[in-house]
PDB file of N, CA and C in Angstrom:
ATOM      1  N   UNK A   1      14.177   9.732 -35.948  1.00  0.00           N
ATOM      2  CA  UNK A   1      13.718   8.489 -35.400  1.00  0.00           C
ATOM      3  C   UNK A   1      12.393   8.142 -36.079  1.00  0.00           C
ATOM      4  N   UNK A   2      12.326   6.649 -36.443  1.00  0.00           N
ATOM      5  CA  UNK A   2      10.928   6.800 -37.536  1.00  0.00           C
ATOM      6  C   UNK A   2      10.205   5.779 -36.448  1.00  0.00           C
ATOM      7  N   UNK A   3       8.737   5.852 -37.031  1.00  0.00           N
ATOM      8  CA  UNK A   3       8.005   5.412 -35.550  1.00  0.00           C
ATOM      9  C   UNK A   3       7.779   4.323 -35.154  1.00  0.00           C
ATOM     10  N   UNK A   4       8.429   3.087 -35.817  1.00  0.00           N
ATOM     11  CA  UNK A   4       8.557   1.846 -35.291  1.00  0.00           C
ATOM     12  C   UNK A   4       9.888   1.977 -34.808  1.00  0.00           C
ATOM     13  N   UNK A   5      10.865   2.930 -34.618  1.00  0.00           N
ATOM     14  CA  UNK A   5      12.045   2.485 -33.282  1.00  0.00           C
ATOM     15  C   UNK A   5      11.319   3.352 -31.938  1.00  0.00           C
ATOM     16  N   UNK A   6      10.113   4.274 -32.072  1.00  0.00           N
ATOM     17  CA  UNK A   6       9.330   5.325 -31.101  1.00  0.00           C
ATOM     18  C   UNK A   6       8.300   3.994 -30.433  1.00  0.00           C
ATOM     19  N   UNK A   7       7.752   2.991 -31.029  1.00  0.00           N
ATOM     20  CA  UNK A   7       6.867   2.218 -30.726  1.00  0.00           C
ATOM     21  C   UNK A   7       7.782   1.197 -30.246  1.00  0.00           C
ATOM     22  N   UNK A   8       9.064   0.552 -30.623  1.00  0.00           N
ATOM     23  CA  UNK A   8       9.431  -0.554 -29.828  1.00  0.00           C
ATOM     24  C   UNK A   8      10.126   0.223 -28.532  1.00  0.00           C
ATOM     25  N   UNK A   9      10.817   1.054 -28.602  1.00  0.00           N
ATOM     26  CA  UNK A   9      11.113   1.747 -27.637  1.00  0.00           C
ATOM     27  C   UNK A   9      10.377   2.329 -26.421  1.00  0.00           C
ATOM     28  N   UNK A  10       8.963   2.102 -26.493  1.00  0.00           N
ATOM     29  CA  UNK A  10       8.632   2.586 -25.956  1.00  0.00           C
ATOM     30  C   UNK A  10       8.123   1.207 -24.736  1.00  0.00           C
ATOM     31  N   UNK A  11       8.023   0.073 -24.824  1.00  0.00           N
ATOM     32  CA  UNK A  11       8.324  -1.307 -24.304  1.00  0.00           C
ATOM     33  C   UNK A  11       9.330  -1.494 -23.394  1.00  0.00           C
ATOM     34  N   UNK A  12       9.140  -1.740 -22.146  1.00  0.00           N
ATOM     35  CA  UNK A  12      10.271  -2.099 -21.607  1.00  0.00           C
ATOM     36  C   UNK A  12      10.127  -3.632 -21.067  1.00  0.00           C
ATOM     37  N   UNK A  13      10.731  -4.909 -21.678  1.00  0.00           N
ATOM     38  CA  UNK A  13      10.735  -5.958 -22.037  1.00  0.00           C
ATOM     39  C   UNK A  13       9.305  -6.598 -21.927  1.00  0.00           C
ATOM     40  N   UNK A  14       8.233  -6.165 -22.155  1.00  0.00           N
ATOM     41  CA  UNK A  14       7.262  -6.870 -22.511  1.00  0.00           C
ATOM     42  C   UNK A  14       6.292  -6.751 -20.817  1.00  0.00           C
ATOM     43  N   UNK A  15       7.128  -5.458 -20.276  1.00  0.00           N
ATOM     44  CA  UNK A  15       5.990  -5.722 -19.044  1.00  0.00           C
ATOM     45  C   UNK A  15       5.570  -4.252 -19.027  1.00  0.00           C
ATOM     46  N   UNK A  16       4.598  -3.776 -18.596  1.00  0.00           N
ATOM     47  CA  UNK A  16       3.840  -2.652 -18.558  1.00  0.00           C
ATOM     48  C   UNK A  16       4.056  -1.961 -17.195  1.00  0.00           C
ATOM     49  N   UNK A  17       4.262  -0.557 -16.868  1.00  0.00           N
ATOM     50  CA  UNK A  17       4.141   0.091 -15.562  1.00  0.00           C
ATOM     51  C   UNK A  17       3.325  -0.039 -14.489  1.00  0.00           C
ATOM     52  N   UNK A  18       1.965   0.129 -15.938  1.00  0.00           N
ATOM     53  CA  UNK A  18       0.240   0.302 -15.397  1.00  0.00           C
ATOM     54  C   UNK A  18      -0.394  -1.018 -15.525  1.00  0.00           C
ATOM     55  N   UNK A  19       0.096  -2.065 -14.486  1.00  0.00           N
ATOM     56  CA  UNK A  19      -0.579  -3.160 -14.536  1.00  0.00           C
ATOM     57  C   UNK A  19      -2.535  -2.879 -14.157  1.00  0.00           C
ATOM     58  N   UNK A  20      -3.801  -3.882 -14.332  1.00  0.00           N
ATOM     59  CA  UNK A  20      -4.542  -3.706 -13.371  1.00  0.00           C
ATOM     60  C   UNK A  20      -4.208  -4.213 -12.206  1.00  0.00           C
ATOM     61  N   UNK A  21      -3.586  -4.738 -12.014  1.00  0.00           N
ATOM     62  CA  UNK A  21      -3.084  -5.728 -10.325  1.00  0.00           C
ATOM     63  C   UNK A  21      -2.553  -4.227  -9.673  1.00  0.00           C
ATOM     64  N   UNK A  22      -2.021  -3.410 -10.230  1.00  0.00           N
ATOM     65  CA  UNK A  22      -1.266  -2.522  -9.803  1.00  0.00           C
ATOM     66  C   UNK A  22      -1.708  -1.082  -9.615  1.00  0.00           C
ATOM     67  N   UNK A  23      -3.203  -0.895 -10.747  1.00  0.00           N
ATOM     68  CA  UNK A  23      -3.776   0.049 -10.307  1.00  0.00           C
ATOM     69  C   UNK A  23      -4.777  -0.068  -9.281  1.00  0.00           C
ATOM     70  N   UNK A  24      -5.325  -0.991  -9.025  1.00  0.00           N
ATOM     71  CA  UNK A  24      -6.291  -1.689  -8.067  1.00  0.00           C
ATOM     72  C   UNK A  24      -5.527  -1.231  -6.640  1.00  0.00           C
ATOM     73  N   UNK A  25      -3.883  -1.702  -6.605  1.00  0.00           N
ATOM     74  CA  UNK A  25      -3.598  -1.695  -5.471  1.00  0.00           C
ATOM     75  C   UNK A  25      -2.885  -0.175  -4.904  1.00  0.00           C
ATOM     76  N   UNK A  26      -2.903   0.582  -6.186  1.00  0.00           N
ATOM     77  CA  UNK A  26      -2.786   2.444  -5.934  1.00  0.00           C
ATOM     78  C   UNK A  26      -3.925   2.548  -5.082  1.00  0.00           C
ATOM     79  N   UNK A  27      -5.054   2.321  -6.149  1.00  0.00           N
ATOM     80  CA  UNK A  27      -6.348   3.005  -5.684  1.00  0.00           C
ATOM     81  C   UNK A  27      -6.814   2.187  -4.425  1.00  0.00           C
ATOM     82  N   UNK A  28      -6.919   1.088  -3.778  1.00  0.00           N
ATOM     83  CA  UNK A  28      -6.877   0.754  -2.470  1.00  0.00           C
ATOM     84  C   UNK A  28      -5.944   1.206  -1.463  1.00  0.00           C
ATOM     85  N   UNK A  29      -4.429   1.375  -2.052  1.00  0.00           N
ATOM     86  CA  UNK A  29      -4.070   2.425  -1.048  1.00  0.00           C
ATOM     87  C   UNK A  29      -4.468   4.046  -0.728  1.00  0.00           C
ATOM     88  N   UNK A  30      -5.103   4.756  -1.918  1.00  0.00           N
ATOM     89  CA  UNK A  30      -4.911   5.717  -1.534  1.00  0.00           C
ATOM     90  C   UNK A  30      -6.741   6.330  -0.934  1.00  0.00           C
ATOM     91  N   UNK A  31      -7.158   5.098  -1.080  1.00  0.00           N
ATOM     92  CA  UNK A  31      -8.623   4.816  -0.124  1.00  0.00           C
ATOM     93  C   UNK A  31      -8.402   4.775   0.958  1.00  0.00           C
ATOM     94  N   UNK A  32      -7.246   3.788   1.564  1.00  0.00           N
ATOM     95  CA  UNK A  32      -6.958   3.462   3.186  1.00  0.00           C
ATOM     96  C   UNK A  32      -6.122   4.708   3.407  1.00  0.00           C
ATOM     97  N   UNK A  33      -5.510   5.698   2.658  1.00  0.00           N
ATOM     98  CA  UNK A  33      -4.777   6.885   3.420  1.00  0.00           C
ATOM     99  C   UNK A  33      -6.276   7.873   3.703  1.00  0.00           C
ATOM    100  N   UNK A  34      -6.951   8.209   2.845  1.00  0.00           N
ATOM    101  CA  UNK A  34      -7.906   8.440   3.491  1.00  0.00           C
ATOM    102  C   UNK A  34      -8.966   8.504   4.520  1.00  0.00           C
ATOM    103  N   UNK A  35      -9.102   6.901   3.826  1.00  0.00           N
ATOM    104  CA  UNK A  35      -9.749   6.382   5.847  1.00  0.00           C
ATOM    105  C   UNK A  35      -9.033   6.769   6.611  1.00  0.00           C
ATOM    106  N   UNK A  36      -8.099   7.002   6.584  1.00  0.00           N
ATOM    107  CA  UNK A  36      -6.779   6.866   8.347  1.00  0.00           C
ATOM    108  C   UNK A  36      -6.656   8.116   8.609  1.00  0.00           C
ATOM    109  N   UNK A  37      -6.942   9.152   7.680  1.00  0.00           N
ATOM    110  CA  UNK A  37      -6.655  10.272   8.051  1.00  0.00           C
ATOM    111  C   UNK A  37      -8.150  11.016   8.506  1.00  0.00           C
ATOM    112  N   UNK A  38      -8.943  10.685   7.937  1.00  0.00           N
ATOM    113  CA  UNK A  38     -10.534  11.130   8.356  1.00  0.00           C
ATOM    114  C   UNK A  38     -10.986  10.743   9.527  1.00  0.00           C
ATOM    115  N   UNK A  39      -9.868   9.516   9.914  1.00  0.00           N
ATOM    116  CA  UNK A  39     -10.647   9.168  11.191  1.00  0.00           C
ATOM    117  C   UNK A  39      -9.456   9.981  12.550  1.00  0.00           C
ATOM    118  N   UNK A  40      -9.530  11.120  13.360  1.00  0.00           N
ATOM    119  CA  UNK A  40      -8.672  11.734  13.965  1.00  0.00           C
ATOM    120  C   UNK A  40      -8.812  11.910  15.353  1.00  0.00           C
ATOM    121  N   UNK A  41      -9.770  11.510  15.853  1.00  0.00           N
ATOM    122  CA  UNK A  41     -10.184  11.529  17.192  1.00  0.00           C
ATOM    123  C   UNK A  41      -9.432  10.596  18.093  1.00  0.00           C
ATOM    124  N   UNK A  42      -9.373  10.726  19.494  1.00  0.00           N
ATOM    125  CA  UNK A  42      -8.243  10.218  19.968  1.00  0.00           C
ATOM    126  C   UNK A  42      -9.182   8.831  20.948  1.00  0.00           C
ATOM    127  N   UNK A  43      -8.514   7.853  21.582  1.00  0.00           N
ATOM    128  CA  UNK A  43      -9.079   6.869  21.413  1.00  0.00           C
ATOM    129  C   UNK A  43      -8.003   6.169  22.189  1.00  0.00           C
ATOM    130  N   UNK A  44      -8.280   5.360  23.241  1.00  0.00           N
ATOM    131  CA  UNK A  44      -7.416   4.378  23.839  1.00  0.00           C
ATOM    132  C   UNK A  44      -7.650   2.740  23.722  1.00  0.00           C
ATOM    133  N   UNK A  45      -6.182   2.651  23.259  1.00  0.00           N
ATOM    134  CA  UNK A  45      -5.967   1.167  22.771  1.00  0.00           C
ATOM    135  C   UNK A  45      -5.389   0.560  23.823  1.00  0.00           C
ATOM    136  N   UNK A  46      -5.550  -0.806  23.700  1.00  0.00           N
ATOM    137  CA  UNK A  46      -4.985  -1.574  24.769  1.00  0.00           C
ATOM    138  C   UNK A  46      -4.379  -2.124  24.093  1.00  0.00           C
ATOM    139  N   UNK A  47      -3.271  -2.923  24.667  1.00  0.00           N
ATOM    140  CA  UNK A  47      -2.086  -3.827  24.189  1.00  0.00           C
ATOM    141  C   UNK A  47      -1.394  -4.682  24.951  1.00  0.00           C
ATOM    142  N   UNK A  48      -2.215  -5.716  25.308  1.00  0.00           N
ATOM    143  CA  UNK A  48      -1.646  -6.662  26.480  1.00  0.00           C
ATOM    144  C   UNK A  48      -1.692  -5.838  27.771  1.00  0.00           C
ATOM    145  N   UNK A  49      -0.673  -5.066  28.421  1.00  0.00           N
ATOM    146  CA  UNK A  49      -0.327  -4.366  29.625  1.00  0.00           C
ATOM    147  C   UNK A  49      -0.575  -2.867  29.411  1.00  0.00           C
ATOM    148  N   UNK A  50       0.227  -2.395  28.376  1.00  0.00           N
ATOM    149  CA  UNK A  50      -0.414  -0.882  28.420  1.00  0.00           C
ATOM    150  C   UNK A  50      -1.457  -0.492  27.802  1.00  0.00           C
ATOM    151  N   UNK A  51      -1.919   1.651  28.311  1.00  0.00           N
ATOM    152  CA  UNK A  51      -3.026   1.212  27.853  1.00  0.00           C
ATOM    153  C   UNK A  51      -2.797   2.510  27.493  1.00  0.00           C
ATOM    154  N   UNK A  52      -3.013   3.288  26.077  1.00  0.00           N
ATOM    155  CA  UNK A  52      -2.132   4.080  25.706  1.00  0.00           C
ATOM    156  C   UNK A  52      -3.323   4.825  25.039  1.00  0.00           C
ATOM    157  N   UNK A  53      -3.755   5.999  25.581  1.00  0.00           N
ATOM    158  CA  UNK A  53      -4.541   7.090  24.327  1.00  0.00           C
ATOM    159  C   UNK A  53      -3.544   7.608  23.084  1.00  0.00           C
ATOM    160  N   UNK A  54      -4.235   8.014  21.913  1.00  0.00           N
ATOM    161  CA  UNK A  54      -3.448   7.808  20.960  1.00  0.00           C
ATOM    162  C   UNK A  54      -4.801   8.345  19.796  1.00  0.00           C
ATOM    163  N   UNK A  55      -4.530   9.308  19.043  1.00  0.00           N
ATOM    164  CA  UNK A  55      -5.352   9.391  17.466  1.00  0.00           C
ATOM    165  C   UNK A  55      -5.680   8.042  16.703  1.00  0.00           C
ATOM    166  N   UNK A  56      -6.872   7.967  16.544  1.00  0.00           N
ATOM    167  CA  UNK A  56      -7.553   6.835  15.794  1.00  0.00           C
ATOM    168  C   UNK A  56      -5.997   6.788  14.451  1.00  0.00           C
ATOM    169  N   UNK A  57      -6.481   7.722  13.975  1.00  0.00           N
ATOM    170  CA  UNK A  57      -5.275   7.676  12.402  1.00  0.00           C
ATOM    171  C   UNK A  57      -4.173   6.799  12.616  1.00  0.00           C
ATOM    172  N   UNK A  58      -3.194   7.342  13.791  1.00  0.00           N
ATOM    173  CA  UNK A  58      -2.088   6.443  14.304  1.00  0.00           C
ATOM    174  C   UNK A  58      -2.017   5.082  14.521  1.00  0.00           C
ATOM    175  N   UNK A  59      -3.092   4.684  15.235  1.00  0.00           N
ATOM    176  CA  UNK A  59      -3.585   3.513  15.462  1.00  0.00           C
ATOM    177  C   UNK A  59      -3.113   2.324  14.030  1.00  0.00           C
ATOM    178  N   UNK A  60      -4.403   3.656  13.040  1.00  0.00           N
ATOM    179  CA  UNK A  60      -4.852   2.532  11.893  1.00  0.00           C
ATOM    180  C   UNK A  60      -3.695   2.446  10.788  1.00  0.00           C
ATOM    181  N   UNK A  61      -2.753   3.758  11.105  1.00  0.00           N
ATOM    182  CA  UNK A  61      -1.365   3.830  10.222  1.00  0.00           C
ATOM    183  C   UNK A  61      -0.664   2.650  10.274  1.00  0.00           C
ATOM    184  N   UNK A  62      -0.260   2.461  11.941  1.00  0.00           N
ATOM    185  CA  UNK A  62       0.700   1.313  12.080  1.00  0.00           C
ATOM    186  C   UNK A  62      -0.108   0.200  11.618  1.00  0.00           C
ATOM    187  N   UNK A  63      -1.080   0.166  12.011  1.00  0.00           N
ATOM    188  CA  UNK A  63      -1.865  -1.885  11.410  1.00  0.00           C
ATOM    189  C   UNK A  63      -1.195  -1.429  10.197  1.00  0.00           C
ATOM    190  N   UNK A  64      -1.904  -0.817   9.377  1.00  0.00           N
ATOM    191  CA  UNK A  64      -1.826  -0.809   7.809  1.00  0.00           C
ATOM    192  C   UNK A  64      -0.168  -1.038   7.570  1.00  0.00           C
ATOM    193  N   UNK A  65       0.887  -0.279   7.642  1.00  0.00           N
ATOM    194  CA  UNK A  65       1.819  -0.665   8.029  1.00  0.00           C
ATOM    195  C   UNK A  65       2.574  -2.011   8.091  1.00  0.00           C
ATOM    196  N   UNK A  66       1.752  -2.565   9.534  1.00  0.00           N
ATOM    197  CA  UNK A  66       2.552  -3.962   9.861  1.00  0.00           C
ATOM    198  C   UNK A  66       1.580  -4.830   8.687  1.00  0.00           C
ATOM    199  N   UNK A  67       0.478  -4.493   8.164  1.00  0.00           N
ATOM    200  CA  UNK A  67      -0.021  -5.575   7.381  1.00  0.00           C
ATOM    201  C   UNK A  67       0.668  -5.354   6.032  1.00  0.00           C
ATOM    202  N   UNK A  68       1.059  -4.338   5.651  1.00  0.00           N
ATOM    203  CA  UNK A  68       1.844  -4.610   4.632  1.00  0.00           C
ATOM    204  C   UNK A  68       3.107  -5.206   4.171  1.00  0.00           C
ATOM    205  N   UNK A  69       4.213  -5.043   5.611  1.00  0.00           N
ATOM    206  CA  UNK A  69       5.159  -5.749   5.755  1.00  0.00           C
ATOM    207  C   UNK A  69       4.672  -7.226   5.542  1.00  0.00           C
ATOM    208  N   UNK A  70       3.863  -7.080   6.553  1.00  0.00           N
ATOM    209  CA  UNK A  70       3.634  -8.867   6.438  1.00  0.00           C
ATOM    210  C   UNK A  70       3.222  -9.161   5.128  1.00  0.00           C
ATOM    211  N   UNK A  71       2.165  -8.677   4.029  1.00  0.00           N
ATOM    212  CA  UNK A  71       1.514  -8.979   3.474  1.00  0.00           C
ATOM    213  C   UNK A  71       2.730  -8.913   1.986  1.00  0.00           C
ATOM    214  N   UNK A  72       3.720  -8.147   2.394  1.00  0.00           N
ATOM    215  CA  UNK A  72       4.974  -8.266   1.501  1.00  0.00           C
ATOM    216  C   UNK A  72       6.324  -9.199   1.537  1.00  0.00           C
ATOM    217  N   UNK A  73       6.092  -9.510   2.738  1.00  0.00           N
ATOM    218  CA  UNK A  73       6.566 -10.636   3.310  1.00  0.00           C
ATOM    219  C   UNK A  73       6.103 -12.207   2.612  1.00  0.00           C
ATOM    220  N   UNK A  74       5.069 -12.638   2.983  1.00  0.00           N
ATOM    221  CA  UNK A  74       4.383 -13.514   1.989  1.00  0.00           C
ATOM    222  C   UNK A  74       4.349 -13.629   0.942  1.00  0.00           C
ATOM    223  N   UNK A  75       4.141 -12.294  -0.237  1.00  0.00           N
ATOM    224  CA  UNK A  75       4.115 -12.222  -1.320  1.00  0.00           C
ATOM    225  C   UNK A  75       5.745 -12.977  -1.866  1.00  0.00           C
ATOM    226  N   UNK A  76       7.019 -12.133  -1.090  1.00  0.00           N
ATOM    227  CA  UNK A  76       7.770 -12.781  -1.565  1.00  0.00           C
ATOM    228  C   UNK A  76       8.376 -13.592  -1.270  1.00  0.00           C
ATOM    229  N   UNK A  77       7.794 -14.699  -0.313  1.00  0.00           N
ATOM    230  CA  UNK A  77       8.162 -16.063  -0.015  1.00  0.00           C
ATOM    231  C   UNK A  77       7.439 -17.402  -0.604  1.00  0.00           C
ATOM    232  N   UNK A  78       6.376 -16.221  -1.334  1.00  0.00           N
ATOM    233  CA  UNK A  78       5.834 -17.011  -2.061  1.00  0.00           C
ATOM    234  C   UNK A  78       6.434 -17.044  -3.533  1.00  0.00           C
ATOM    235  N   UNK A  79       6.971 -16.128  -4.353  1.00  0.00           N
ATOM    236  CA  UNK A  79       7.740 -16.210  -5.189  1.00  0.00           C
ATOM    237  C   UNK A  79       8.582 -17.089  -5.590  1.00  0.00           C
ATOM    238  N   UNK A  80       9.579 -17.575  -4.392  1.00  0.00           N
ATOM    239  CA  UNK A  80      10.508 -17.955  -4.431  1.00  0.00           C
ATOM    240  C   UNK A  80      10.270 -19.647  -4.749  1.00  0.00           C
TER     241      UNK A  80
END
């Protein structure tokens, strides 16, 4: 194999793995797994009617969670 079929081959149609949009959003996630896990102490949330003790982490898992659905949600309704 000579190294211009090693160099086009190595392209997969002109888009890259390692976007910055994409490392930005590794390294912000793996900031917020941190936060969520450092924070472990237990802690009662309210929620309309119940009122539920519960680990900070858990808490901040599910937001993070539902904000991503949502926040993936948008992304691809905005696409379209």
């Amino acid at each position: 194999m000579s190294p211009k079929d090693t160099a086009s081959s190595s392209k997969s149609g002109g888009t890259a793995a390692f976007t910055p949009a994409r490392i930005a959003v590794l390294v912000l996630a793996v900031l917020a797994v941190i936060f969520i896990f450092e924070n472990t102490q237990r802690v009662k949330i309210r929620l309309l009617i119940p009122e539920v003790t519960m680990p900070l982490y858990g808490a901040l898992l599910i937001t993070a969670v539902i904000g991503a659905v949502c926040g993936g949600y948008f992304v691809a309704r905005r696409r379209k």
